[in-house]
N, C-alpha and C. Protein backbone atom coordinates (compact mmCIF):
# COMPACT_ATOMS: atom_id res chain seq x y z
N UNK A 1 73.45 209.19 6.32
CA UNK A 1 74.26 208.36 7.20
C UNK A 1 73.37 207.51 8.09
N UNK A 2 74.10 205.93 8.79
CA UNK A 2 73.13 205.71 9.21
C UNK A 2 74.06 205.24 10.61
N UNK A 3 73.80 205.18 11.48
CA UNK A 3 74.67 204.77 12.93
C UNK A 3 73.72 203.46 13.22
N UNK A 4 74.75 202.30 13.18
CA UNK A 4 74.64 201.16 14.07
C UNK A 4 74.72 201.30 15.34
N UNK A 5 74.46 200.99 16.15
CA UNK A 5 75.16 200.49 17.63
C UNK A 5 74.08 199.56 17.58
N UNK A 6 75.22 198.50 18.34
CA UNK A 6 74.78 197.41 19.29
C UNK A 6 74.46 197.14 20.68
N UNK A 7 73.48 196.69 21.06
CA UNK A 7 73.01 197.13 22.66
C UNK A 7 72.90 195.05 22.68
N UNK A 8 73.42 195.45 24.58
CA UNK A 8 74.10 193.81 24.30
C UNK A 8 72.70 193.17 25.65
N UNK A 9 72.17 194.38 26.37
CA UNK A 9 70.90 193.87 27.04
C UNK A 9 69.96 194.75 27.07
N UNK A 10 69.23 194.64 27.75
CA UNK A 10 67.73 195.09 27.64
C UNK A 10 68.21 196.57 28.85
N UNK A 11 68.72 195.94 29.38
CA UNK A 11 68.97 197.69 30.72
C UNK A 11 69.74 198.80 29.95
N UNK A 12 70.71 198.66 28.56
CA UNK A 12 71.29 198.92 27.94
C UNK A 12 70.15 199.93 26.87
N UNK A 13 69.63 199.21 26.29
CA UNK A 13 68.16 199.70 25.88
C UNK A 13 67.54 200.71 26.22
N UNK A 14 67.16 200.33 27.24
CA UNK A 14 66.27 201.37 27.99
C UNK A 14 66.96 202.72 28.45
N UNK A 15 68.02 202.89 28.39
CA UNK A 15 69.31 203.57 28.90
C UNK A 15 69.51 204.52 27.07
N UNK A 16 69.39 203.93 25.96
CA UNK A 16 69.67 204.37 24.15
C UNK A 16 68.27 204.98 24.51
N UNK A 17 67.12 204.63 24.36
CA UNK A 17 65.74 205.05 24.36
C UNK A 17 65.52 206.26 24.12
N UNK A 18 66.01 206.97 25.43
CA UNK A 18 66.08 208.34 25.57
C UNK A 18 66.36 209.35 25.17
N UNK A 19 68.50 208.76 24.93
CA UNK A 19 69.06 209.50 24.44
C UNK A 19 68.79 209.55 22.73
N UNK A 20 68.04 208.76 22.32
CA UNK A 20 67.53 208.74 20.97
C UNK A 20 66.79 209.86 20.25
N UNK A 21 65.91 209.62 21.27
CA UNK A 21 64.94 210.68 21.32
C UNK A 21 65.14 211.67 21.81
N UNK A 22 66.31 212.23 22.53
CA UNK A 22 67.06 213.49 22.79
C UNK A 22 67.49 213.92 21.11
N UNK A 23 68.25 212.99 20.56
CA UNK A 23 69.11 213.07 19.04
C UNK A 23 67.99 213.73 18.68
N UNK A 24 66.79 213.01 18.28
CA UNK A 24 65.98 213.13 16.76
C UNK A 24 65.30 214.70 17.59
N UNK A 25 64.43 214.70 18.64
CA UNK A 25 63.43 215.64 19.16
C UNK A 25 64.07 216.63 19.79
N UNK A 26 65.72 216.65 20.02
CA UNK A 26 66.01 217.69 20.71
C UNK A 26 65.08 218.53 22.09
N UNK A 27 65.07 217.31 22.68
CA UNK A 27 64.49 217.64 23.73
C UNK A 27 64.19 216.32 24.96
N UNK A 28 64.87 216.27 25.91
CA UNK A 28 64.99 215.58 27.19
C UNK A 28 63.54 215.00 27.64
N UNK A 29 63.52 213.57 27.59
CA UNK A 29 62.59 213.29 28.05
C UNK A 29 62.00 213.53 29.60
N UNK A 30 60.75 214.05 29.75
CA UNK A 30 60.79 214.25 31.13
C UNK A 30 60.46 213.17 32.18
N UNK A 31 60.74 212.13 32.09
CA UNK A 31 60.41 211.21 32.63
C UNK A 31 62.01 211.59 33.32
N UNK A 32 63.05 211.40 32.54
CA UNK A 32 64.22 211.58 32.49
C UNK A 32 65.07 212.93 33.77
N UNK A 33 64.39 213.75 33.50
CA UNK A 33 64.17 214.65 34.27
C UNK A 33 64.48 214.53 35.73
N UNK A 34 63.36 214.07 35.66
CA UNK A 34 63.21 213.76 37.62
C UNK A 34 64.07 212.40 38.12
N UNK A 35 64.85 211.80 37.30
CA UNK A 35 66.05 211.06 37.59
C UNK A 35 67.06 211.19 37.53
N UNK A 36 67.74 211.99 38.66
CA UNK A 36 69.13 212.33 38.11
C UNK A 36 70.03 210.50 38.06
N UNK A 37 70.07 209.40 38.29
CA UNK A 37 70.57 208.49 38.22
C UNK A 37 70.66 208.14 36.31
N UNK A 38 69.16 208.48 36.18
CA UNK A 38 68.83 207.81 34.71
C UNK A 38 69.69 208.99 34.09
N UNK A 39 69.98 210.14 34.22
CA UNK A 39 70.09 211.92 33.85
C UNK A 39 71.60 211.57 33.57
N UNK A 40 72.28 211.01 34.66
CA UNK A 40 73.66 210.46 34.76
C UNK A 40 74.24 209.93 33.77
N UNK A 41 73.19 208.70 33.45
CA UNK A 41 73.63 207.35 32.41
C UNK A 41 73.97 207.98 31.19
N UNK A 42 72.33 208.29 31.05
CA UNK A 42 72.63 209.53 29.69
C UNK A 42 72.86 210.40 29.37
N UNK A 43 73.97 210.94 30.31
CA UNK A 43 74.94 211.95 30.02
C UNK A 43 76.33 210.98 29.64
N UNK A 44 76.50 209.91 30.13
CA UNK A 44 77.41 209.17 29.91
C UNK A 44 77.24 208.06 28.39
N UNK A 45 76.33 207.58 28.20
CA UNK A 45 76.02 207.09 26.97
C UNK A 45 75.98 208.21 26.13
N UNK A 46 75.84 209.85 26.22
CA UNK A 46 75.84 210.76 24.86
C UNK A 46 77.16 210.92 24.95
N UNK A 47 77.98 210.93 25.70
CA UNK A 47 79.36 211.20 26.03
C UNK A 47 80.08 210.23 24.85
N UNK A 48 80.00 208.55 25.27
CA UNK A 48 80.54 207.68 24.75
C UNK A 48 79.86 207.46 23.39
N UNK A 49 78.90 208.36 22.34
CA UNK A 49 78.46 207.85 20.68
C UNK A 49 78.75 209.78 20.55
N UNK A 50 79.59 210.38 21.47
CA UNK A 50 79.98 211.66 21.04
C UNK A 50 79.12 212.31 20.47
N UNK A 51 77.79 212.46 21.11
CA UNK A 51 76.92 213.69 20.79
C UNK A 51 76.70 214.38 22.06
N UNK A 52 77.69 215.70 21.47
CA UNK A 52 77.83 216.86 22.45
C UNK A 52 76.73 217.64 22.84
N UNK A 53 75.98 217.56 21.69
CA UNK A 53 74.64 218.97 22.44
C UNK A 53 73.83 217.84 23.24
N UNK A 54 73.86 216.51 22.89
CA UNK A 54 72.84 215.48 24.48
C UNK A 54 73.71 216.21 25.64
N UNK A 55 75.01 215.49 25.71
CA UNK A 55 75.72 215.54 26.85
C UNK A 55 75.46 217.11 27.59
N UNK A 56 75.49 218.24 26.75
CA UNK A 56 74.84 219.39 26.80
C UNK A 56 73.63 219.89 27.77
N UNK A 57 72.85 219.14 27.05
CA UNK A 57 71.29 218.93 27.31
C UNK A 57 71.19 218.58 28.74
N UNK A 58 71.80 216.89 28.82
CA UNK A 58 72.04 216.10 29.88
C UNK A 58 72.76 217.09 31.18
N UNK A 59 73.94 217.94 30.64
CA UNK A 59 74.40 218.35 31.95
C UNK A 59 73.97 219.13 32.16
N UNK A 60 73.13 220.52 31.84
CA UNK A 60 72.52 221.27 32.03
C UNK A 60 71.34 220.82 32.89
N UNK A 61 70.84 219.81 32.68
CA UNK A 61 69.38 219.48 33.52
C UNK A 61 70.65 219.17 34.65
N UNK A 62 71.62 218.35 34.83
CA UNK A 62 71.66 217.89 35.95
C UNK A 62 72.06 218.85 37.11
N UNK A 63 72.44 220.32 36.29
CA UNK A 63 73.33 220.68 37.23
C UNK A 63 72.21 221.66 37.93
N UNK A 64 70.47 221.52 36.91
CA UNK A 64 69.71 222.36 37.71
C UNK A 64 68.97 221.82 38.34
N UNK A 65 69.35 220.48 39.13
CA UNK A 65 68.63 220.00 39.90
C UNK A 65 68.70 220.37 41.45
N UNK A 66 67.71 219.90 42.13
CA UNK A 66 67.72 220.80 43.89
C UNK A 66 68.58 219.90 44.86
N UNK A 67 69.67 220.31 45.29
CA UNK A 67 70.38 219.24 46.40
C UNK A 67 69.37 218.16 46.68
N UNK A 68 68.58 218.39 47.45
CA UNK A 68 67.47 217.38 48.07
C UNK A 68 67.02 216.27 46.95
N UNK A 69 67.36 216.51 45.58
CA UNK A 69 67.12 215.67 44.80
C UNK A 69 68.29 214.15 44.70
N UNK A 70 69.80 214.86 45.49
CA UNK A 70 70.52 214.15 45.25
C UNK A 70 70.75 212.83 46.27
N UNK A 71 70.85 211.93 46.23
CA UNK A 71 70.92 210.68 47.22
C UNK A 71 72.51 210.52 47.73
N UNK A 72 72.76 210.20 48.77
CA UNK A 72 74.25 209.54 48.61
C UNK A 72 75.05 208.61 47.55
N UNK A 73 74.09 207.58 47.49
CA UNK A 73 74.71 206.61 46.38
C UNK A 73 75.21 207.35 44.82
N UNK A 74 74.09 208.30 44.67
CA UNK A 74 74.38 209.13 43.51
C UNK A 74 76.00 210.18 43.50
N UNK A 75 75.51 210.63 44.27
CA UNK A 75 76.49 211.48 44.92
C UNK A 75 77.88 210.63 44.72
N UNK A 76 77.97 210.01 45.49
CA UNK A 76 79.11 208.44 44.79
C UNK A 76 79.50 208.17 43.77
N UNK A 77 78.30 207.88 42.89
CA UNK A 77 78.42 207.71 41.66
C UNK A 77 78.93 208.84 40.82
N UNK A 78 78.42 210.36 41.06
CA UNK A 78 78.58 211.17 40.45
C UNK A 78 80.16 211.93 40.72
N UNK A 79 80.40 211.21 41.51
CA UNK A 79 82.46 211.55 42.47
C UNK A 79 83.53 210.55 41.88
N UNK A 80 82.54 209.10 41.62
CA UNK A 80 83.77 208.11 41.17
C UNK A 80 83.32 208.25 39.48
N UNK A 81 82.17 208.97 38.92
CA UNK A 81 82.69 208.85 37.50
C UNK A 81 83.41 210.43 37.27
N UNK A 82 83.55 211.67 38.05
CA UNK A 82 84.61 212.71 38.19
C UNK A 82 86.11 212.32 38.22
N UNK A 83 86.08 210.88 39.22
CA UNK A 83 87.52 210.53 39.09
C UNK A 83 88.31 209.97 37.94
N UNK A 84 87.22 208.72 37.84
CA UNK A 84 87.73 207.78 36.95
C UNK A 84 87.57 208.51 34.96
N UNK A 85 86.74 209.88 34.74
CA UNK A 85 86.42 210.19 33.28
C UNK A 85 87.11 211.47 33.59
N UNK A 86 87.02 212.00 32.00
CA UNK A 86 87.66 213.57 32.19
C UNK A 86 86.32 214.39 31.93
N UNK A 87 85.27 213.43 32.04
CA UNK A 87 83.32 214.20 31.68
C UNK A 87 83.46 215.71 32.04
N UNK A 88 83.84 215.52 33.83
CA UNK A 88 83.53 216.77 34.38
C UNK A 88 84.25 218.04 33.90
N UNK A 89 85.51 218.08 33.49
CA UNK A 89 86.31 218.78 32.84
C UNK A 89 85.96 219.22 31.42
N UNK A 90 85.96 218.00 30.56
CA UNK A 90 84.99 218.39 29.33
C UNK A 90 83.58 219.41 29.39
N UNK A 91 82.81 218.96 30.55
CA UNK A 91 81.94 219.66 29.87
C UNK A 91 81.23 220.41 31.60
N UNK A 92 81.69 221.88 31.22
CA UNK A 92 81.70 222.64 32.66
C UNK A 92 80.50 222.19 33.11
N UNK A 93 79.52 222.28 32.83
CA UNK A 93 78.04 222.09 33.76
C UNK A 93 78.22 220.85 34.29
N UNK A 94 78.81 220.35 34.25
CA UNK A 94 79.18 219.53 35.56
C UNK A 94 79.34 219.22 36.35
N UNK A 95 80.49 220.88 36.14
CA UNK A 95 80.96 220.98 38.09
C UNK A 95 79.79 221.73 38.84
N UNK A 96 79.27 221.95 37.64
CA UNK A 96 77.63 222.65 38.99
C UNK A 96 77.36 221.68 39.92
N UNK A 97 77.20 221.03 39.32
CA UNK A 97 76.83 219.12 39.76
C UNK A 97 77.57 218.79 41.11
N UNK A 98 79.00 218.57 40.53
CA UNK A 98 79.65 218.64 41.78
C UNK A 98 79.37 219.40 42.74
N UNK A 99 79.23 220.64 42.69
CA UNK A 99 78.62 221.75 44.08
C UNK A 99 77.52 221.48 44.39
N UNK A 100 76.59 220.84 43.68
CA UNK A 100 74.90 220.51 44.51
C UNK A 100 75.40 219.66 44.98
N UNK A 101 76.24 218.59 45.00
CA UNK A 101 76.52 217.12 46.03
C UNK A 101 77.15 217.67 46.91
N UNK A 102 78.21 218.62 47.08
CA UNK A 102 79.13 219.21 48.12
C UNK A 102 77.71 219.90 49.01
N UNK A 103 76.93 220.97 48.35
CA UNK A 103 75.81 221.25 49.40
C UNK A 103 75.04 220.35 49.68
N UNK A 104 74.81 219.22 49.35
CA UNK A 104 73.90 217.99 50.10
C UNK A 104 74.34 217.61 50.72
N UNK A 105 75.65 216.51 50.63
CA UNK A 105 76.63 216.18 51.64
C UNK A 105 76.62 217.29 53.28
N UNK A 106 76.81 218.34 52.69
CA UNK A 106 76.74 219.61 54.16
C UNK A 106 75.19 219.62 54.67
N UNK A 107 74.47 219.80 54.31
CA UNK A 107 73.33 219.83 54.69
C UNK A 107 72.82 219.01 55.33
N UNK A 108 73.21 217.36 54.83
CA UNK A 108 73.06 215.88 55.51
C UNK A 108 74.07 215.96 57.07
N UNK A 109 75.48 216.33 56.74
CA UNK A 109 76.48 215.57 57.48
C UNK A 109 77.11 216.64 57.98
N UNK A 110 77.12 217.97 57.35
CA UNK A 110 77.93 218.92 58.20
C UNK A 110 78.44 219.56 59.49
N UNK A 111 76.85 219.36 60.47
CA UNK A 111 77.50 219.94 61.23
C UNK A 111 77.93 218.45 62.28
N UNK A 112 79.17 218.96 62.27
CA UNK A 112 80.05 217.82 63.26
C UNK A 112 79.72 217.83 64.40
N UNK A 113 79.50 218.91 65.38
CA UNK A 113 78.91 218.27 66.58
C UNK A 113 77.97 217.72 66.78
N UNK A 114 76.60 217.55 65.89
CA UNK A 114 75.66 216.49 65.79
C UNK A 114 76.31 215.43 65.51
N UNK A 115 77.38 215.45 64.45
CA UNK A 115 77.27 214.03 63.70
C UNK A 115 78.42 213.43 64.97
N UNK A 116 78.79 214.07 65.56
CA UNK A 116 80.21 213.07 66.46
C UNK A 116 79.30 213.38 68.03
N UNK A 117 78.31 214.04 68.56
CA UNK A 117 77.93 213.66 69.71
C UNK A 117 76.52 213.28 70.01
N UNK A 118 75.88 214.19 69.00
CA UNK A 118 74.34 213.79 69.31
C UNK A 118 73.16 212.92 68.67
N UNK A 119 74.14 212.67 67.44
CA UNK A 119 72.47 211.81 66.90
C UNK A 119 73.18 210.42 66.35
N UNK A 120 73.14 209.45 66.79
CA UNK A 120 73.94 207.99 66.84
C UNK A 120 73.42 207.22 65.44
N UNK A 121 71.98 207.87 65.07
CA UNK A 121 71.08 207.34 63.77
C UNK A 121 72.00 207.81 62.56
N UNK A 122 72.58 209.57 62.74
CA UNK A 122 73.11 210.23 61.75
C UNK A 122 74.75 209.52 61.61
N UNK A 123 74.73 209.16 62.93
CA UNK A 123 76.70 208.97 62.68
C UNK A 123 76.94 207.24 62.51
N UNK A 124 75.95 206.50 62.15
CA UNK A 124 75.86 204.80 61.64
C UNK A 124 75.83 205.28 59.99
N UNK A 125 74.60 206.49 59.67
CA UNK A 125 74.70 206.62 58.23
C UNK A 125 75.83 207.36 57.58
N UNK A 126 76.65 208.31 58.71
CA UNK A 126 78.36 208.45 57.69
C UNK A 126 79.11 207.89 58.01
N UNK A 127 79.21 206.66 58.78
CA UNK A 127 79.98 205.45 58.61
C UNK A 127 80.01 204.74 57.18
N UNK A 128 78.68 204.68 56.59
CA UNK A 128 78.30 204.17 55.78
C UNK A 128 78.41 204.57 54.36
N UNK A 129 78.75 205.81 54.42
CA UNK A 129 79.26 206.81 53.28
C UNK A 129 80.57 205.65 52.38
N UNK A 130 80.28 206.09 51.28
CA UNK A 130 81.36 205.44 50.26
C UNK A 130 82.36 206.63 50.53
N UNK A 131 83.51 206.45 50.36
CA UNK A 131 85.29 206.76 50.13
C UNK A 131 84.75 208.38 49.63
N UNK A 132 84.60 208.54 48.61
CA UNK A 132 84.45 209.74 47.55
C UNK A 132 83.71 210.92 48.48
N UNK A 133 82.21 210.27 48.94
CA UNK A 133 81.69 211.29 49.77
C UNK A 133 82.87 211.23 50.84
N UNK A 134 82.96 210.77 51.54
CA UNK A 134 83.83 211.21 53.20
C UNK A 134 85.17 211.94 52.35
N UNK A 135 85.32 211.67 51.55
CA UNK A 135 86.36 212.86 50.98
C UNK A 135 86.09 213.96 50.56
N UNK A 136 84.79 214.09 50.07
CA UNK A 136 84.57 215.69 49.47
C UNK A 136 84.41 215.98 51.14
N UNK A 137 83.24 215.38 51.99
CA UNK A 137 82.99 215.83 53.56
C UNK A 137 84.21 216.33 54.02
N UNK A 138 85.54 215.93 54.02
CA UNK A 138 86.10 216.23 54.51
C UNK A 138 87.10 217.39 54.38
N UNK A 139 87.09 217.49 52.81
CA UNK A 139 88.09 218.62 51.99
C UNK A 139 86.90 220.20 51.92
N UNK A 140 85.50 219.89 52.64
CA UNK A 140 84.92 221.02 52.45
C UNK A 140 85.23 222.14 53.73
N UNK A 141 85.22 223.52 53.07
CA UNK A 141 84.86 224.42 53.95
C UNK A 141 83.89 224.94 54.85
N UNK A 142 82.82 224.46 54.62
CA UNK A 142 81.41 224.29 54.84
C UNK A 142 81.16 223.48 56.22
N UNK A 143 82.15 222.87 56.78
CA UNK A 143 81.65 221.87 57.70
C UNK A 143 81.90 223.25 58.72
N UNK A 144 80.85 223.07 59.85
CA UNK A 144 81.07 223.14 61.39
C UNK A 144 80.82 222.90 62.63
């Protein structure tokens, strides 16, 4: 058998690369690794050419990554593609995922009496929070 796909730019590319070489070598590039952004994509590109043991592969690294690895924007990213796909549901190591952003988020923003009286630097940057985070922030148990 032989699989076409068409890649329509070069960021697109670089994004197949990987997961290619996940297919043939069964094994995660480590460059790959230490990006959970790039870790993301290509969990989402093995998702969409339906190869389950990448997506596998892919969610397993992501979900053993260290809070401190995770950024806000990611964190974002990793809440609005929970909403908008059924990824996280499909494929449990996911929701690990989800719980390292819920403990980053806390660790960053939790405790509320810093963030609402004492540090004016911390409470400009959860103004600044996208929708998704100030919603997990807010639906957690964890805050105090």
């Amino acid at each position: 058998r032989v699989l076409v796909v068409g890649v329509e730019d070069a960021a697109l590319l670089a994004q197949a690369e990987p997961l290619l070489r996940l297919m043939y070598h069964q094994e995660l590039d480590a460059a790959a690794r230490e990006q959970p952004e790039q870790l993301l994509q290509l969990c989402q590109l093995a998702e969409q050419v339906q190869a389950r043991g990448c997506v596998a592969a892919c969610a397993a690294a992501l979900a053993s990554l260290q809070p401190e690895q995770l950024s806000m924007p990611f964190i974002a990213q990793v809440l609005q593609l929970f909403q908008d796909t059924a990824l996280a549901t499909n494929v449990p190591a996911l929701q690990q995922l989800r719980g390292l952003c819920e403990q980053r988020v806390l660790a960053v923003f939790g405790d509320t009496r810093k963030l609402a009286d004492d540090d004016p630097s911390l409470r400009e940057q959860f103004w600044q929070l996208p929708f998704p985070v100030v919603k997990l922030w807010a639906g957690s148990d964890g805050l105090v």
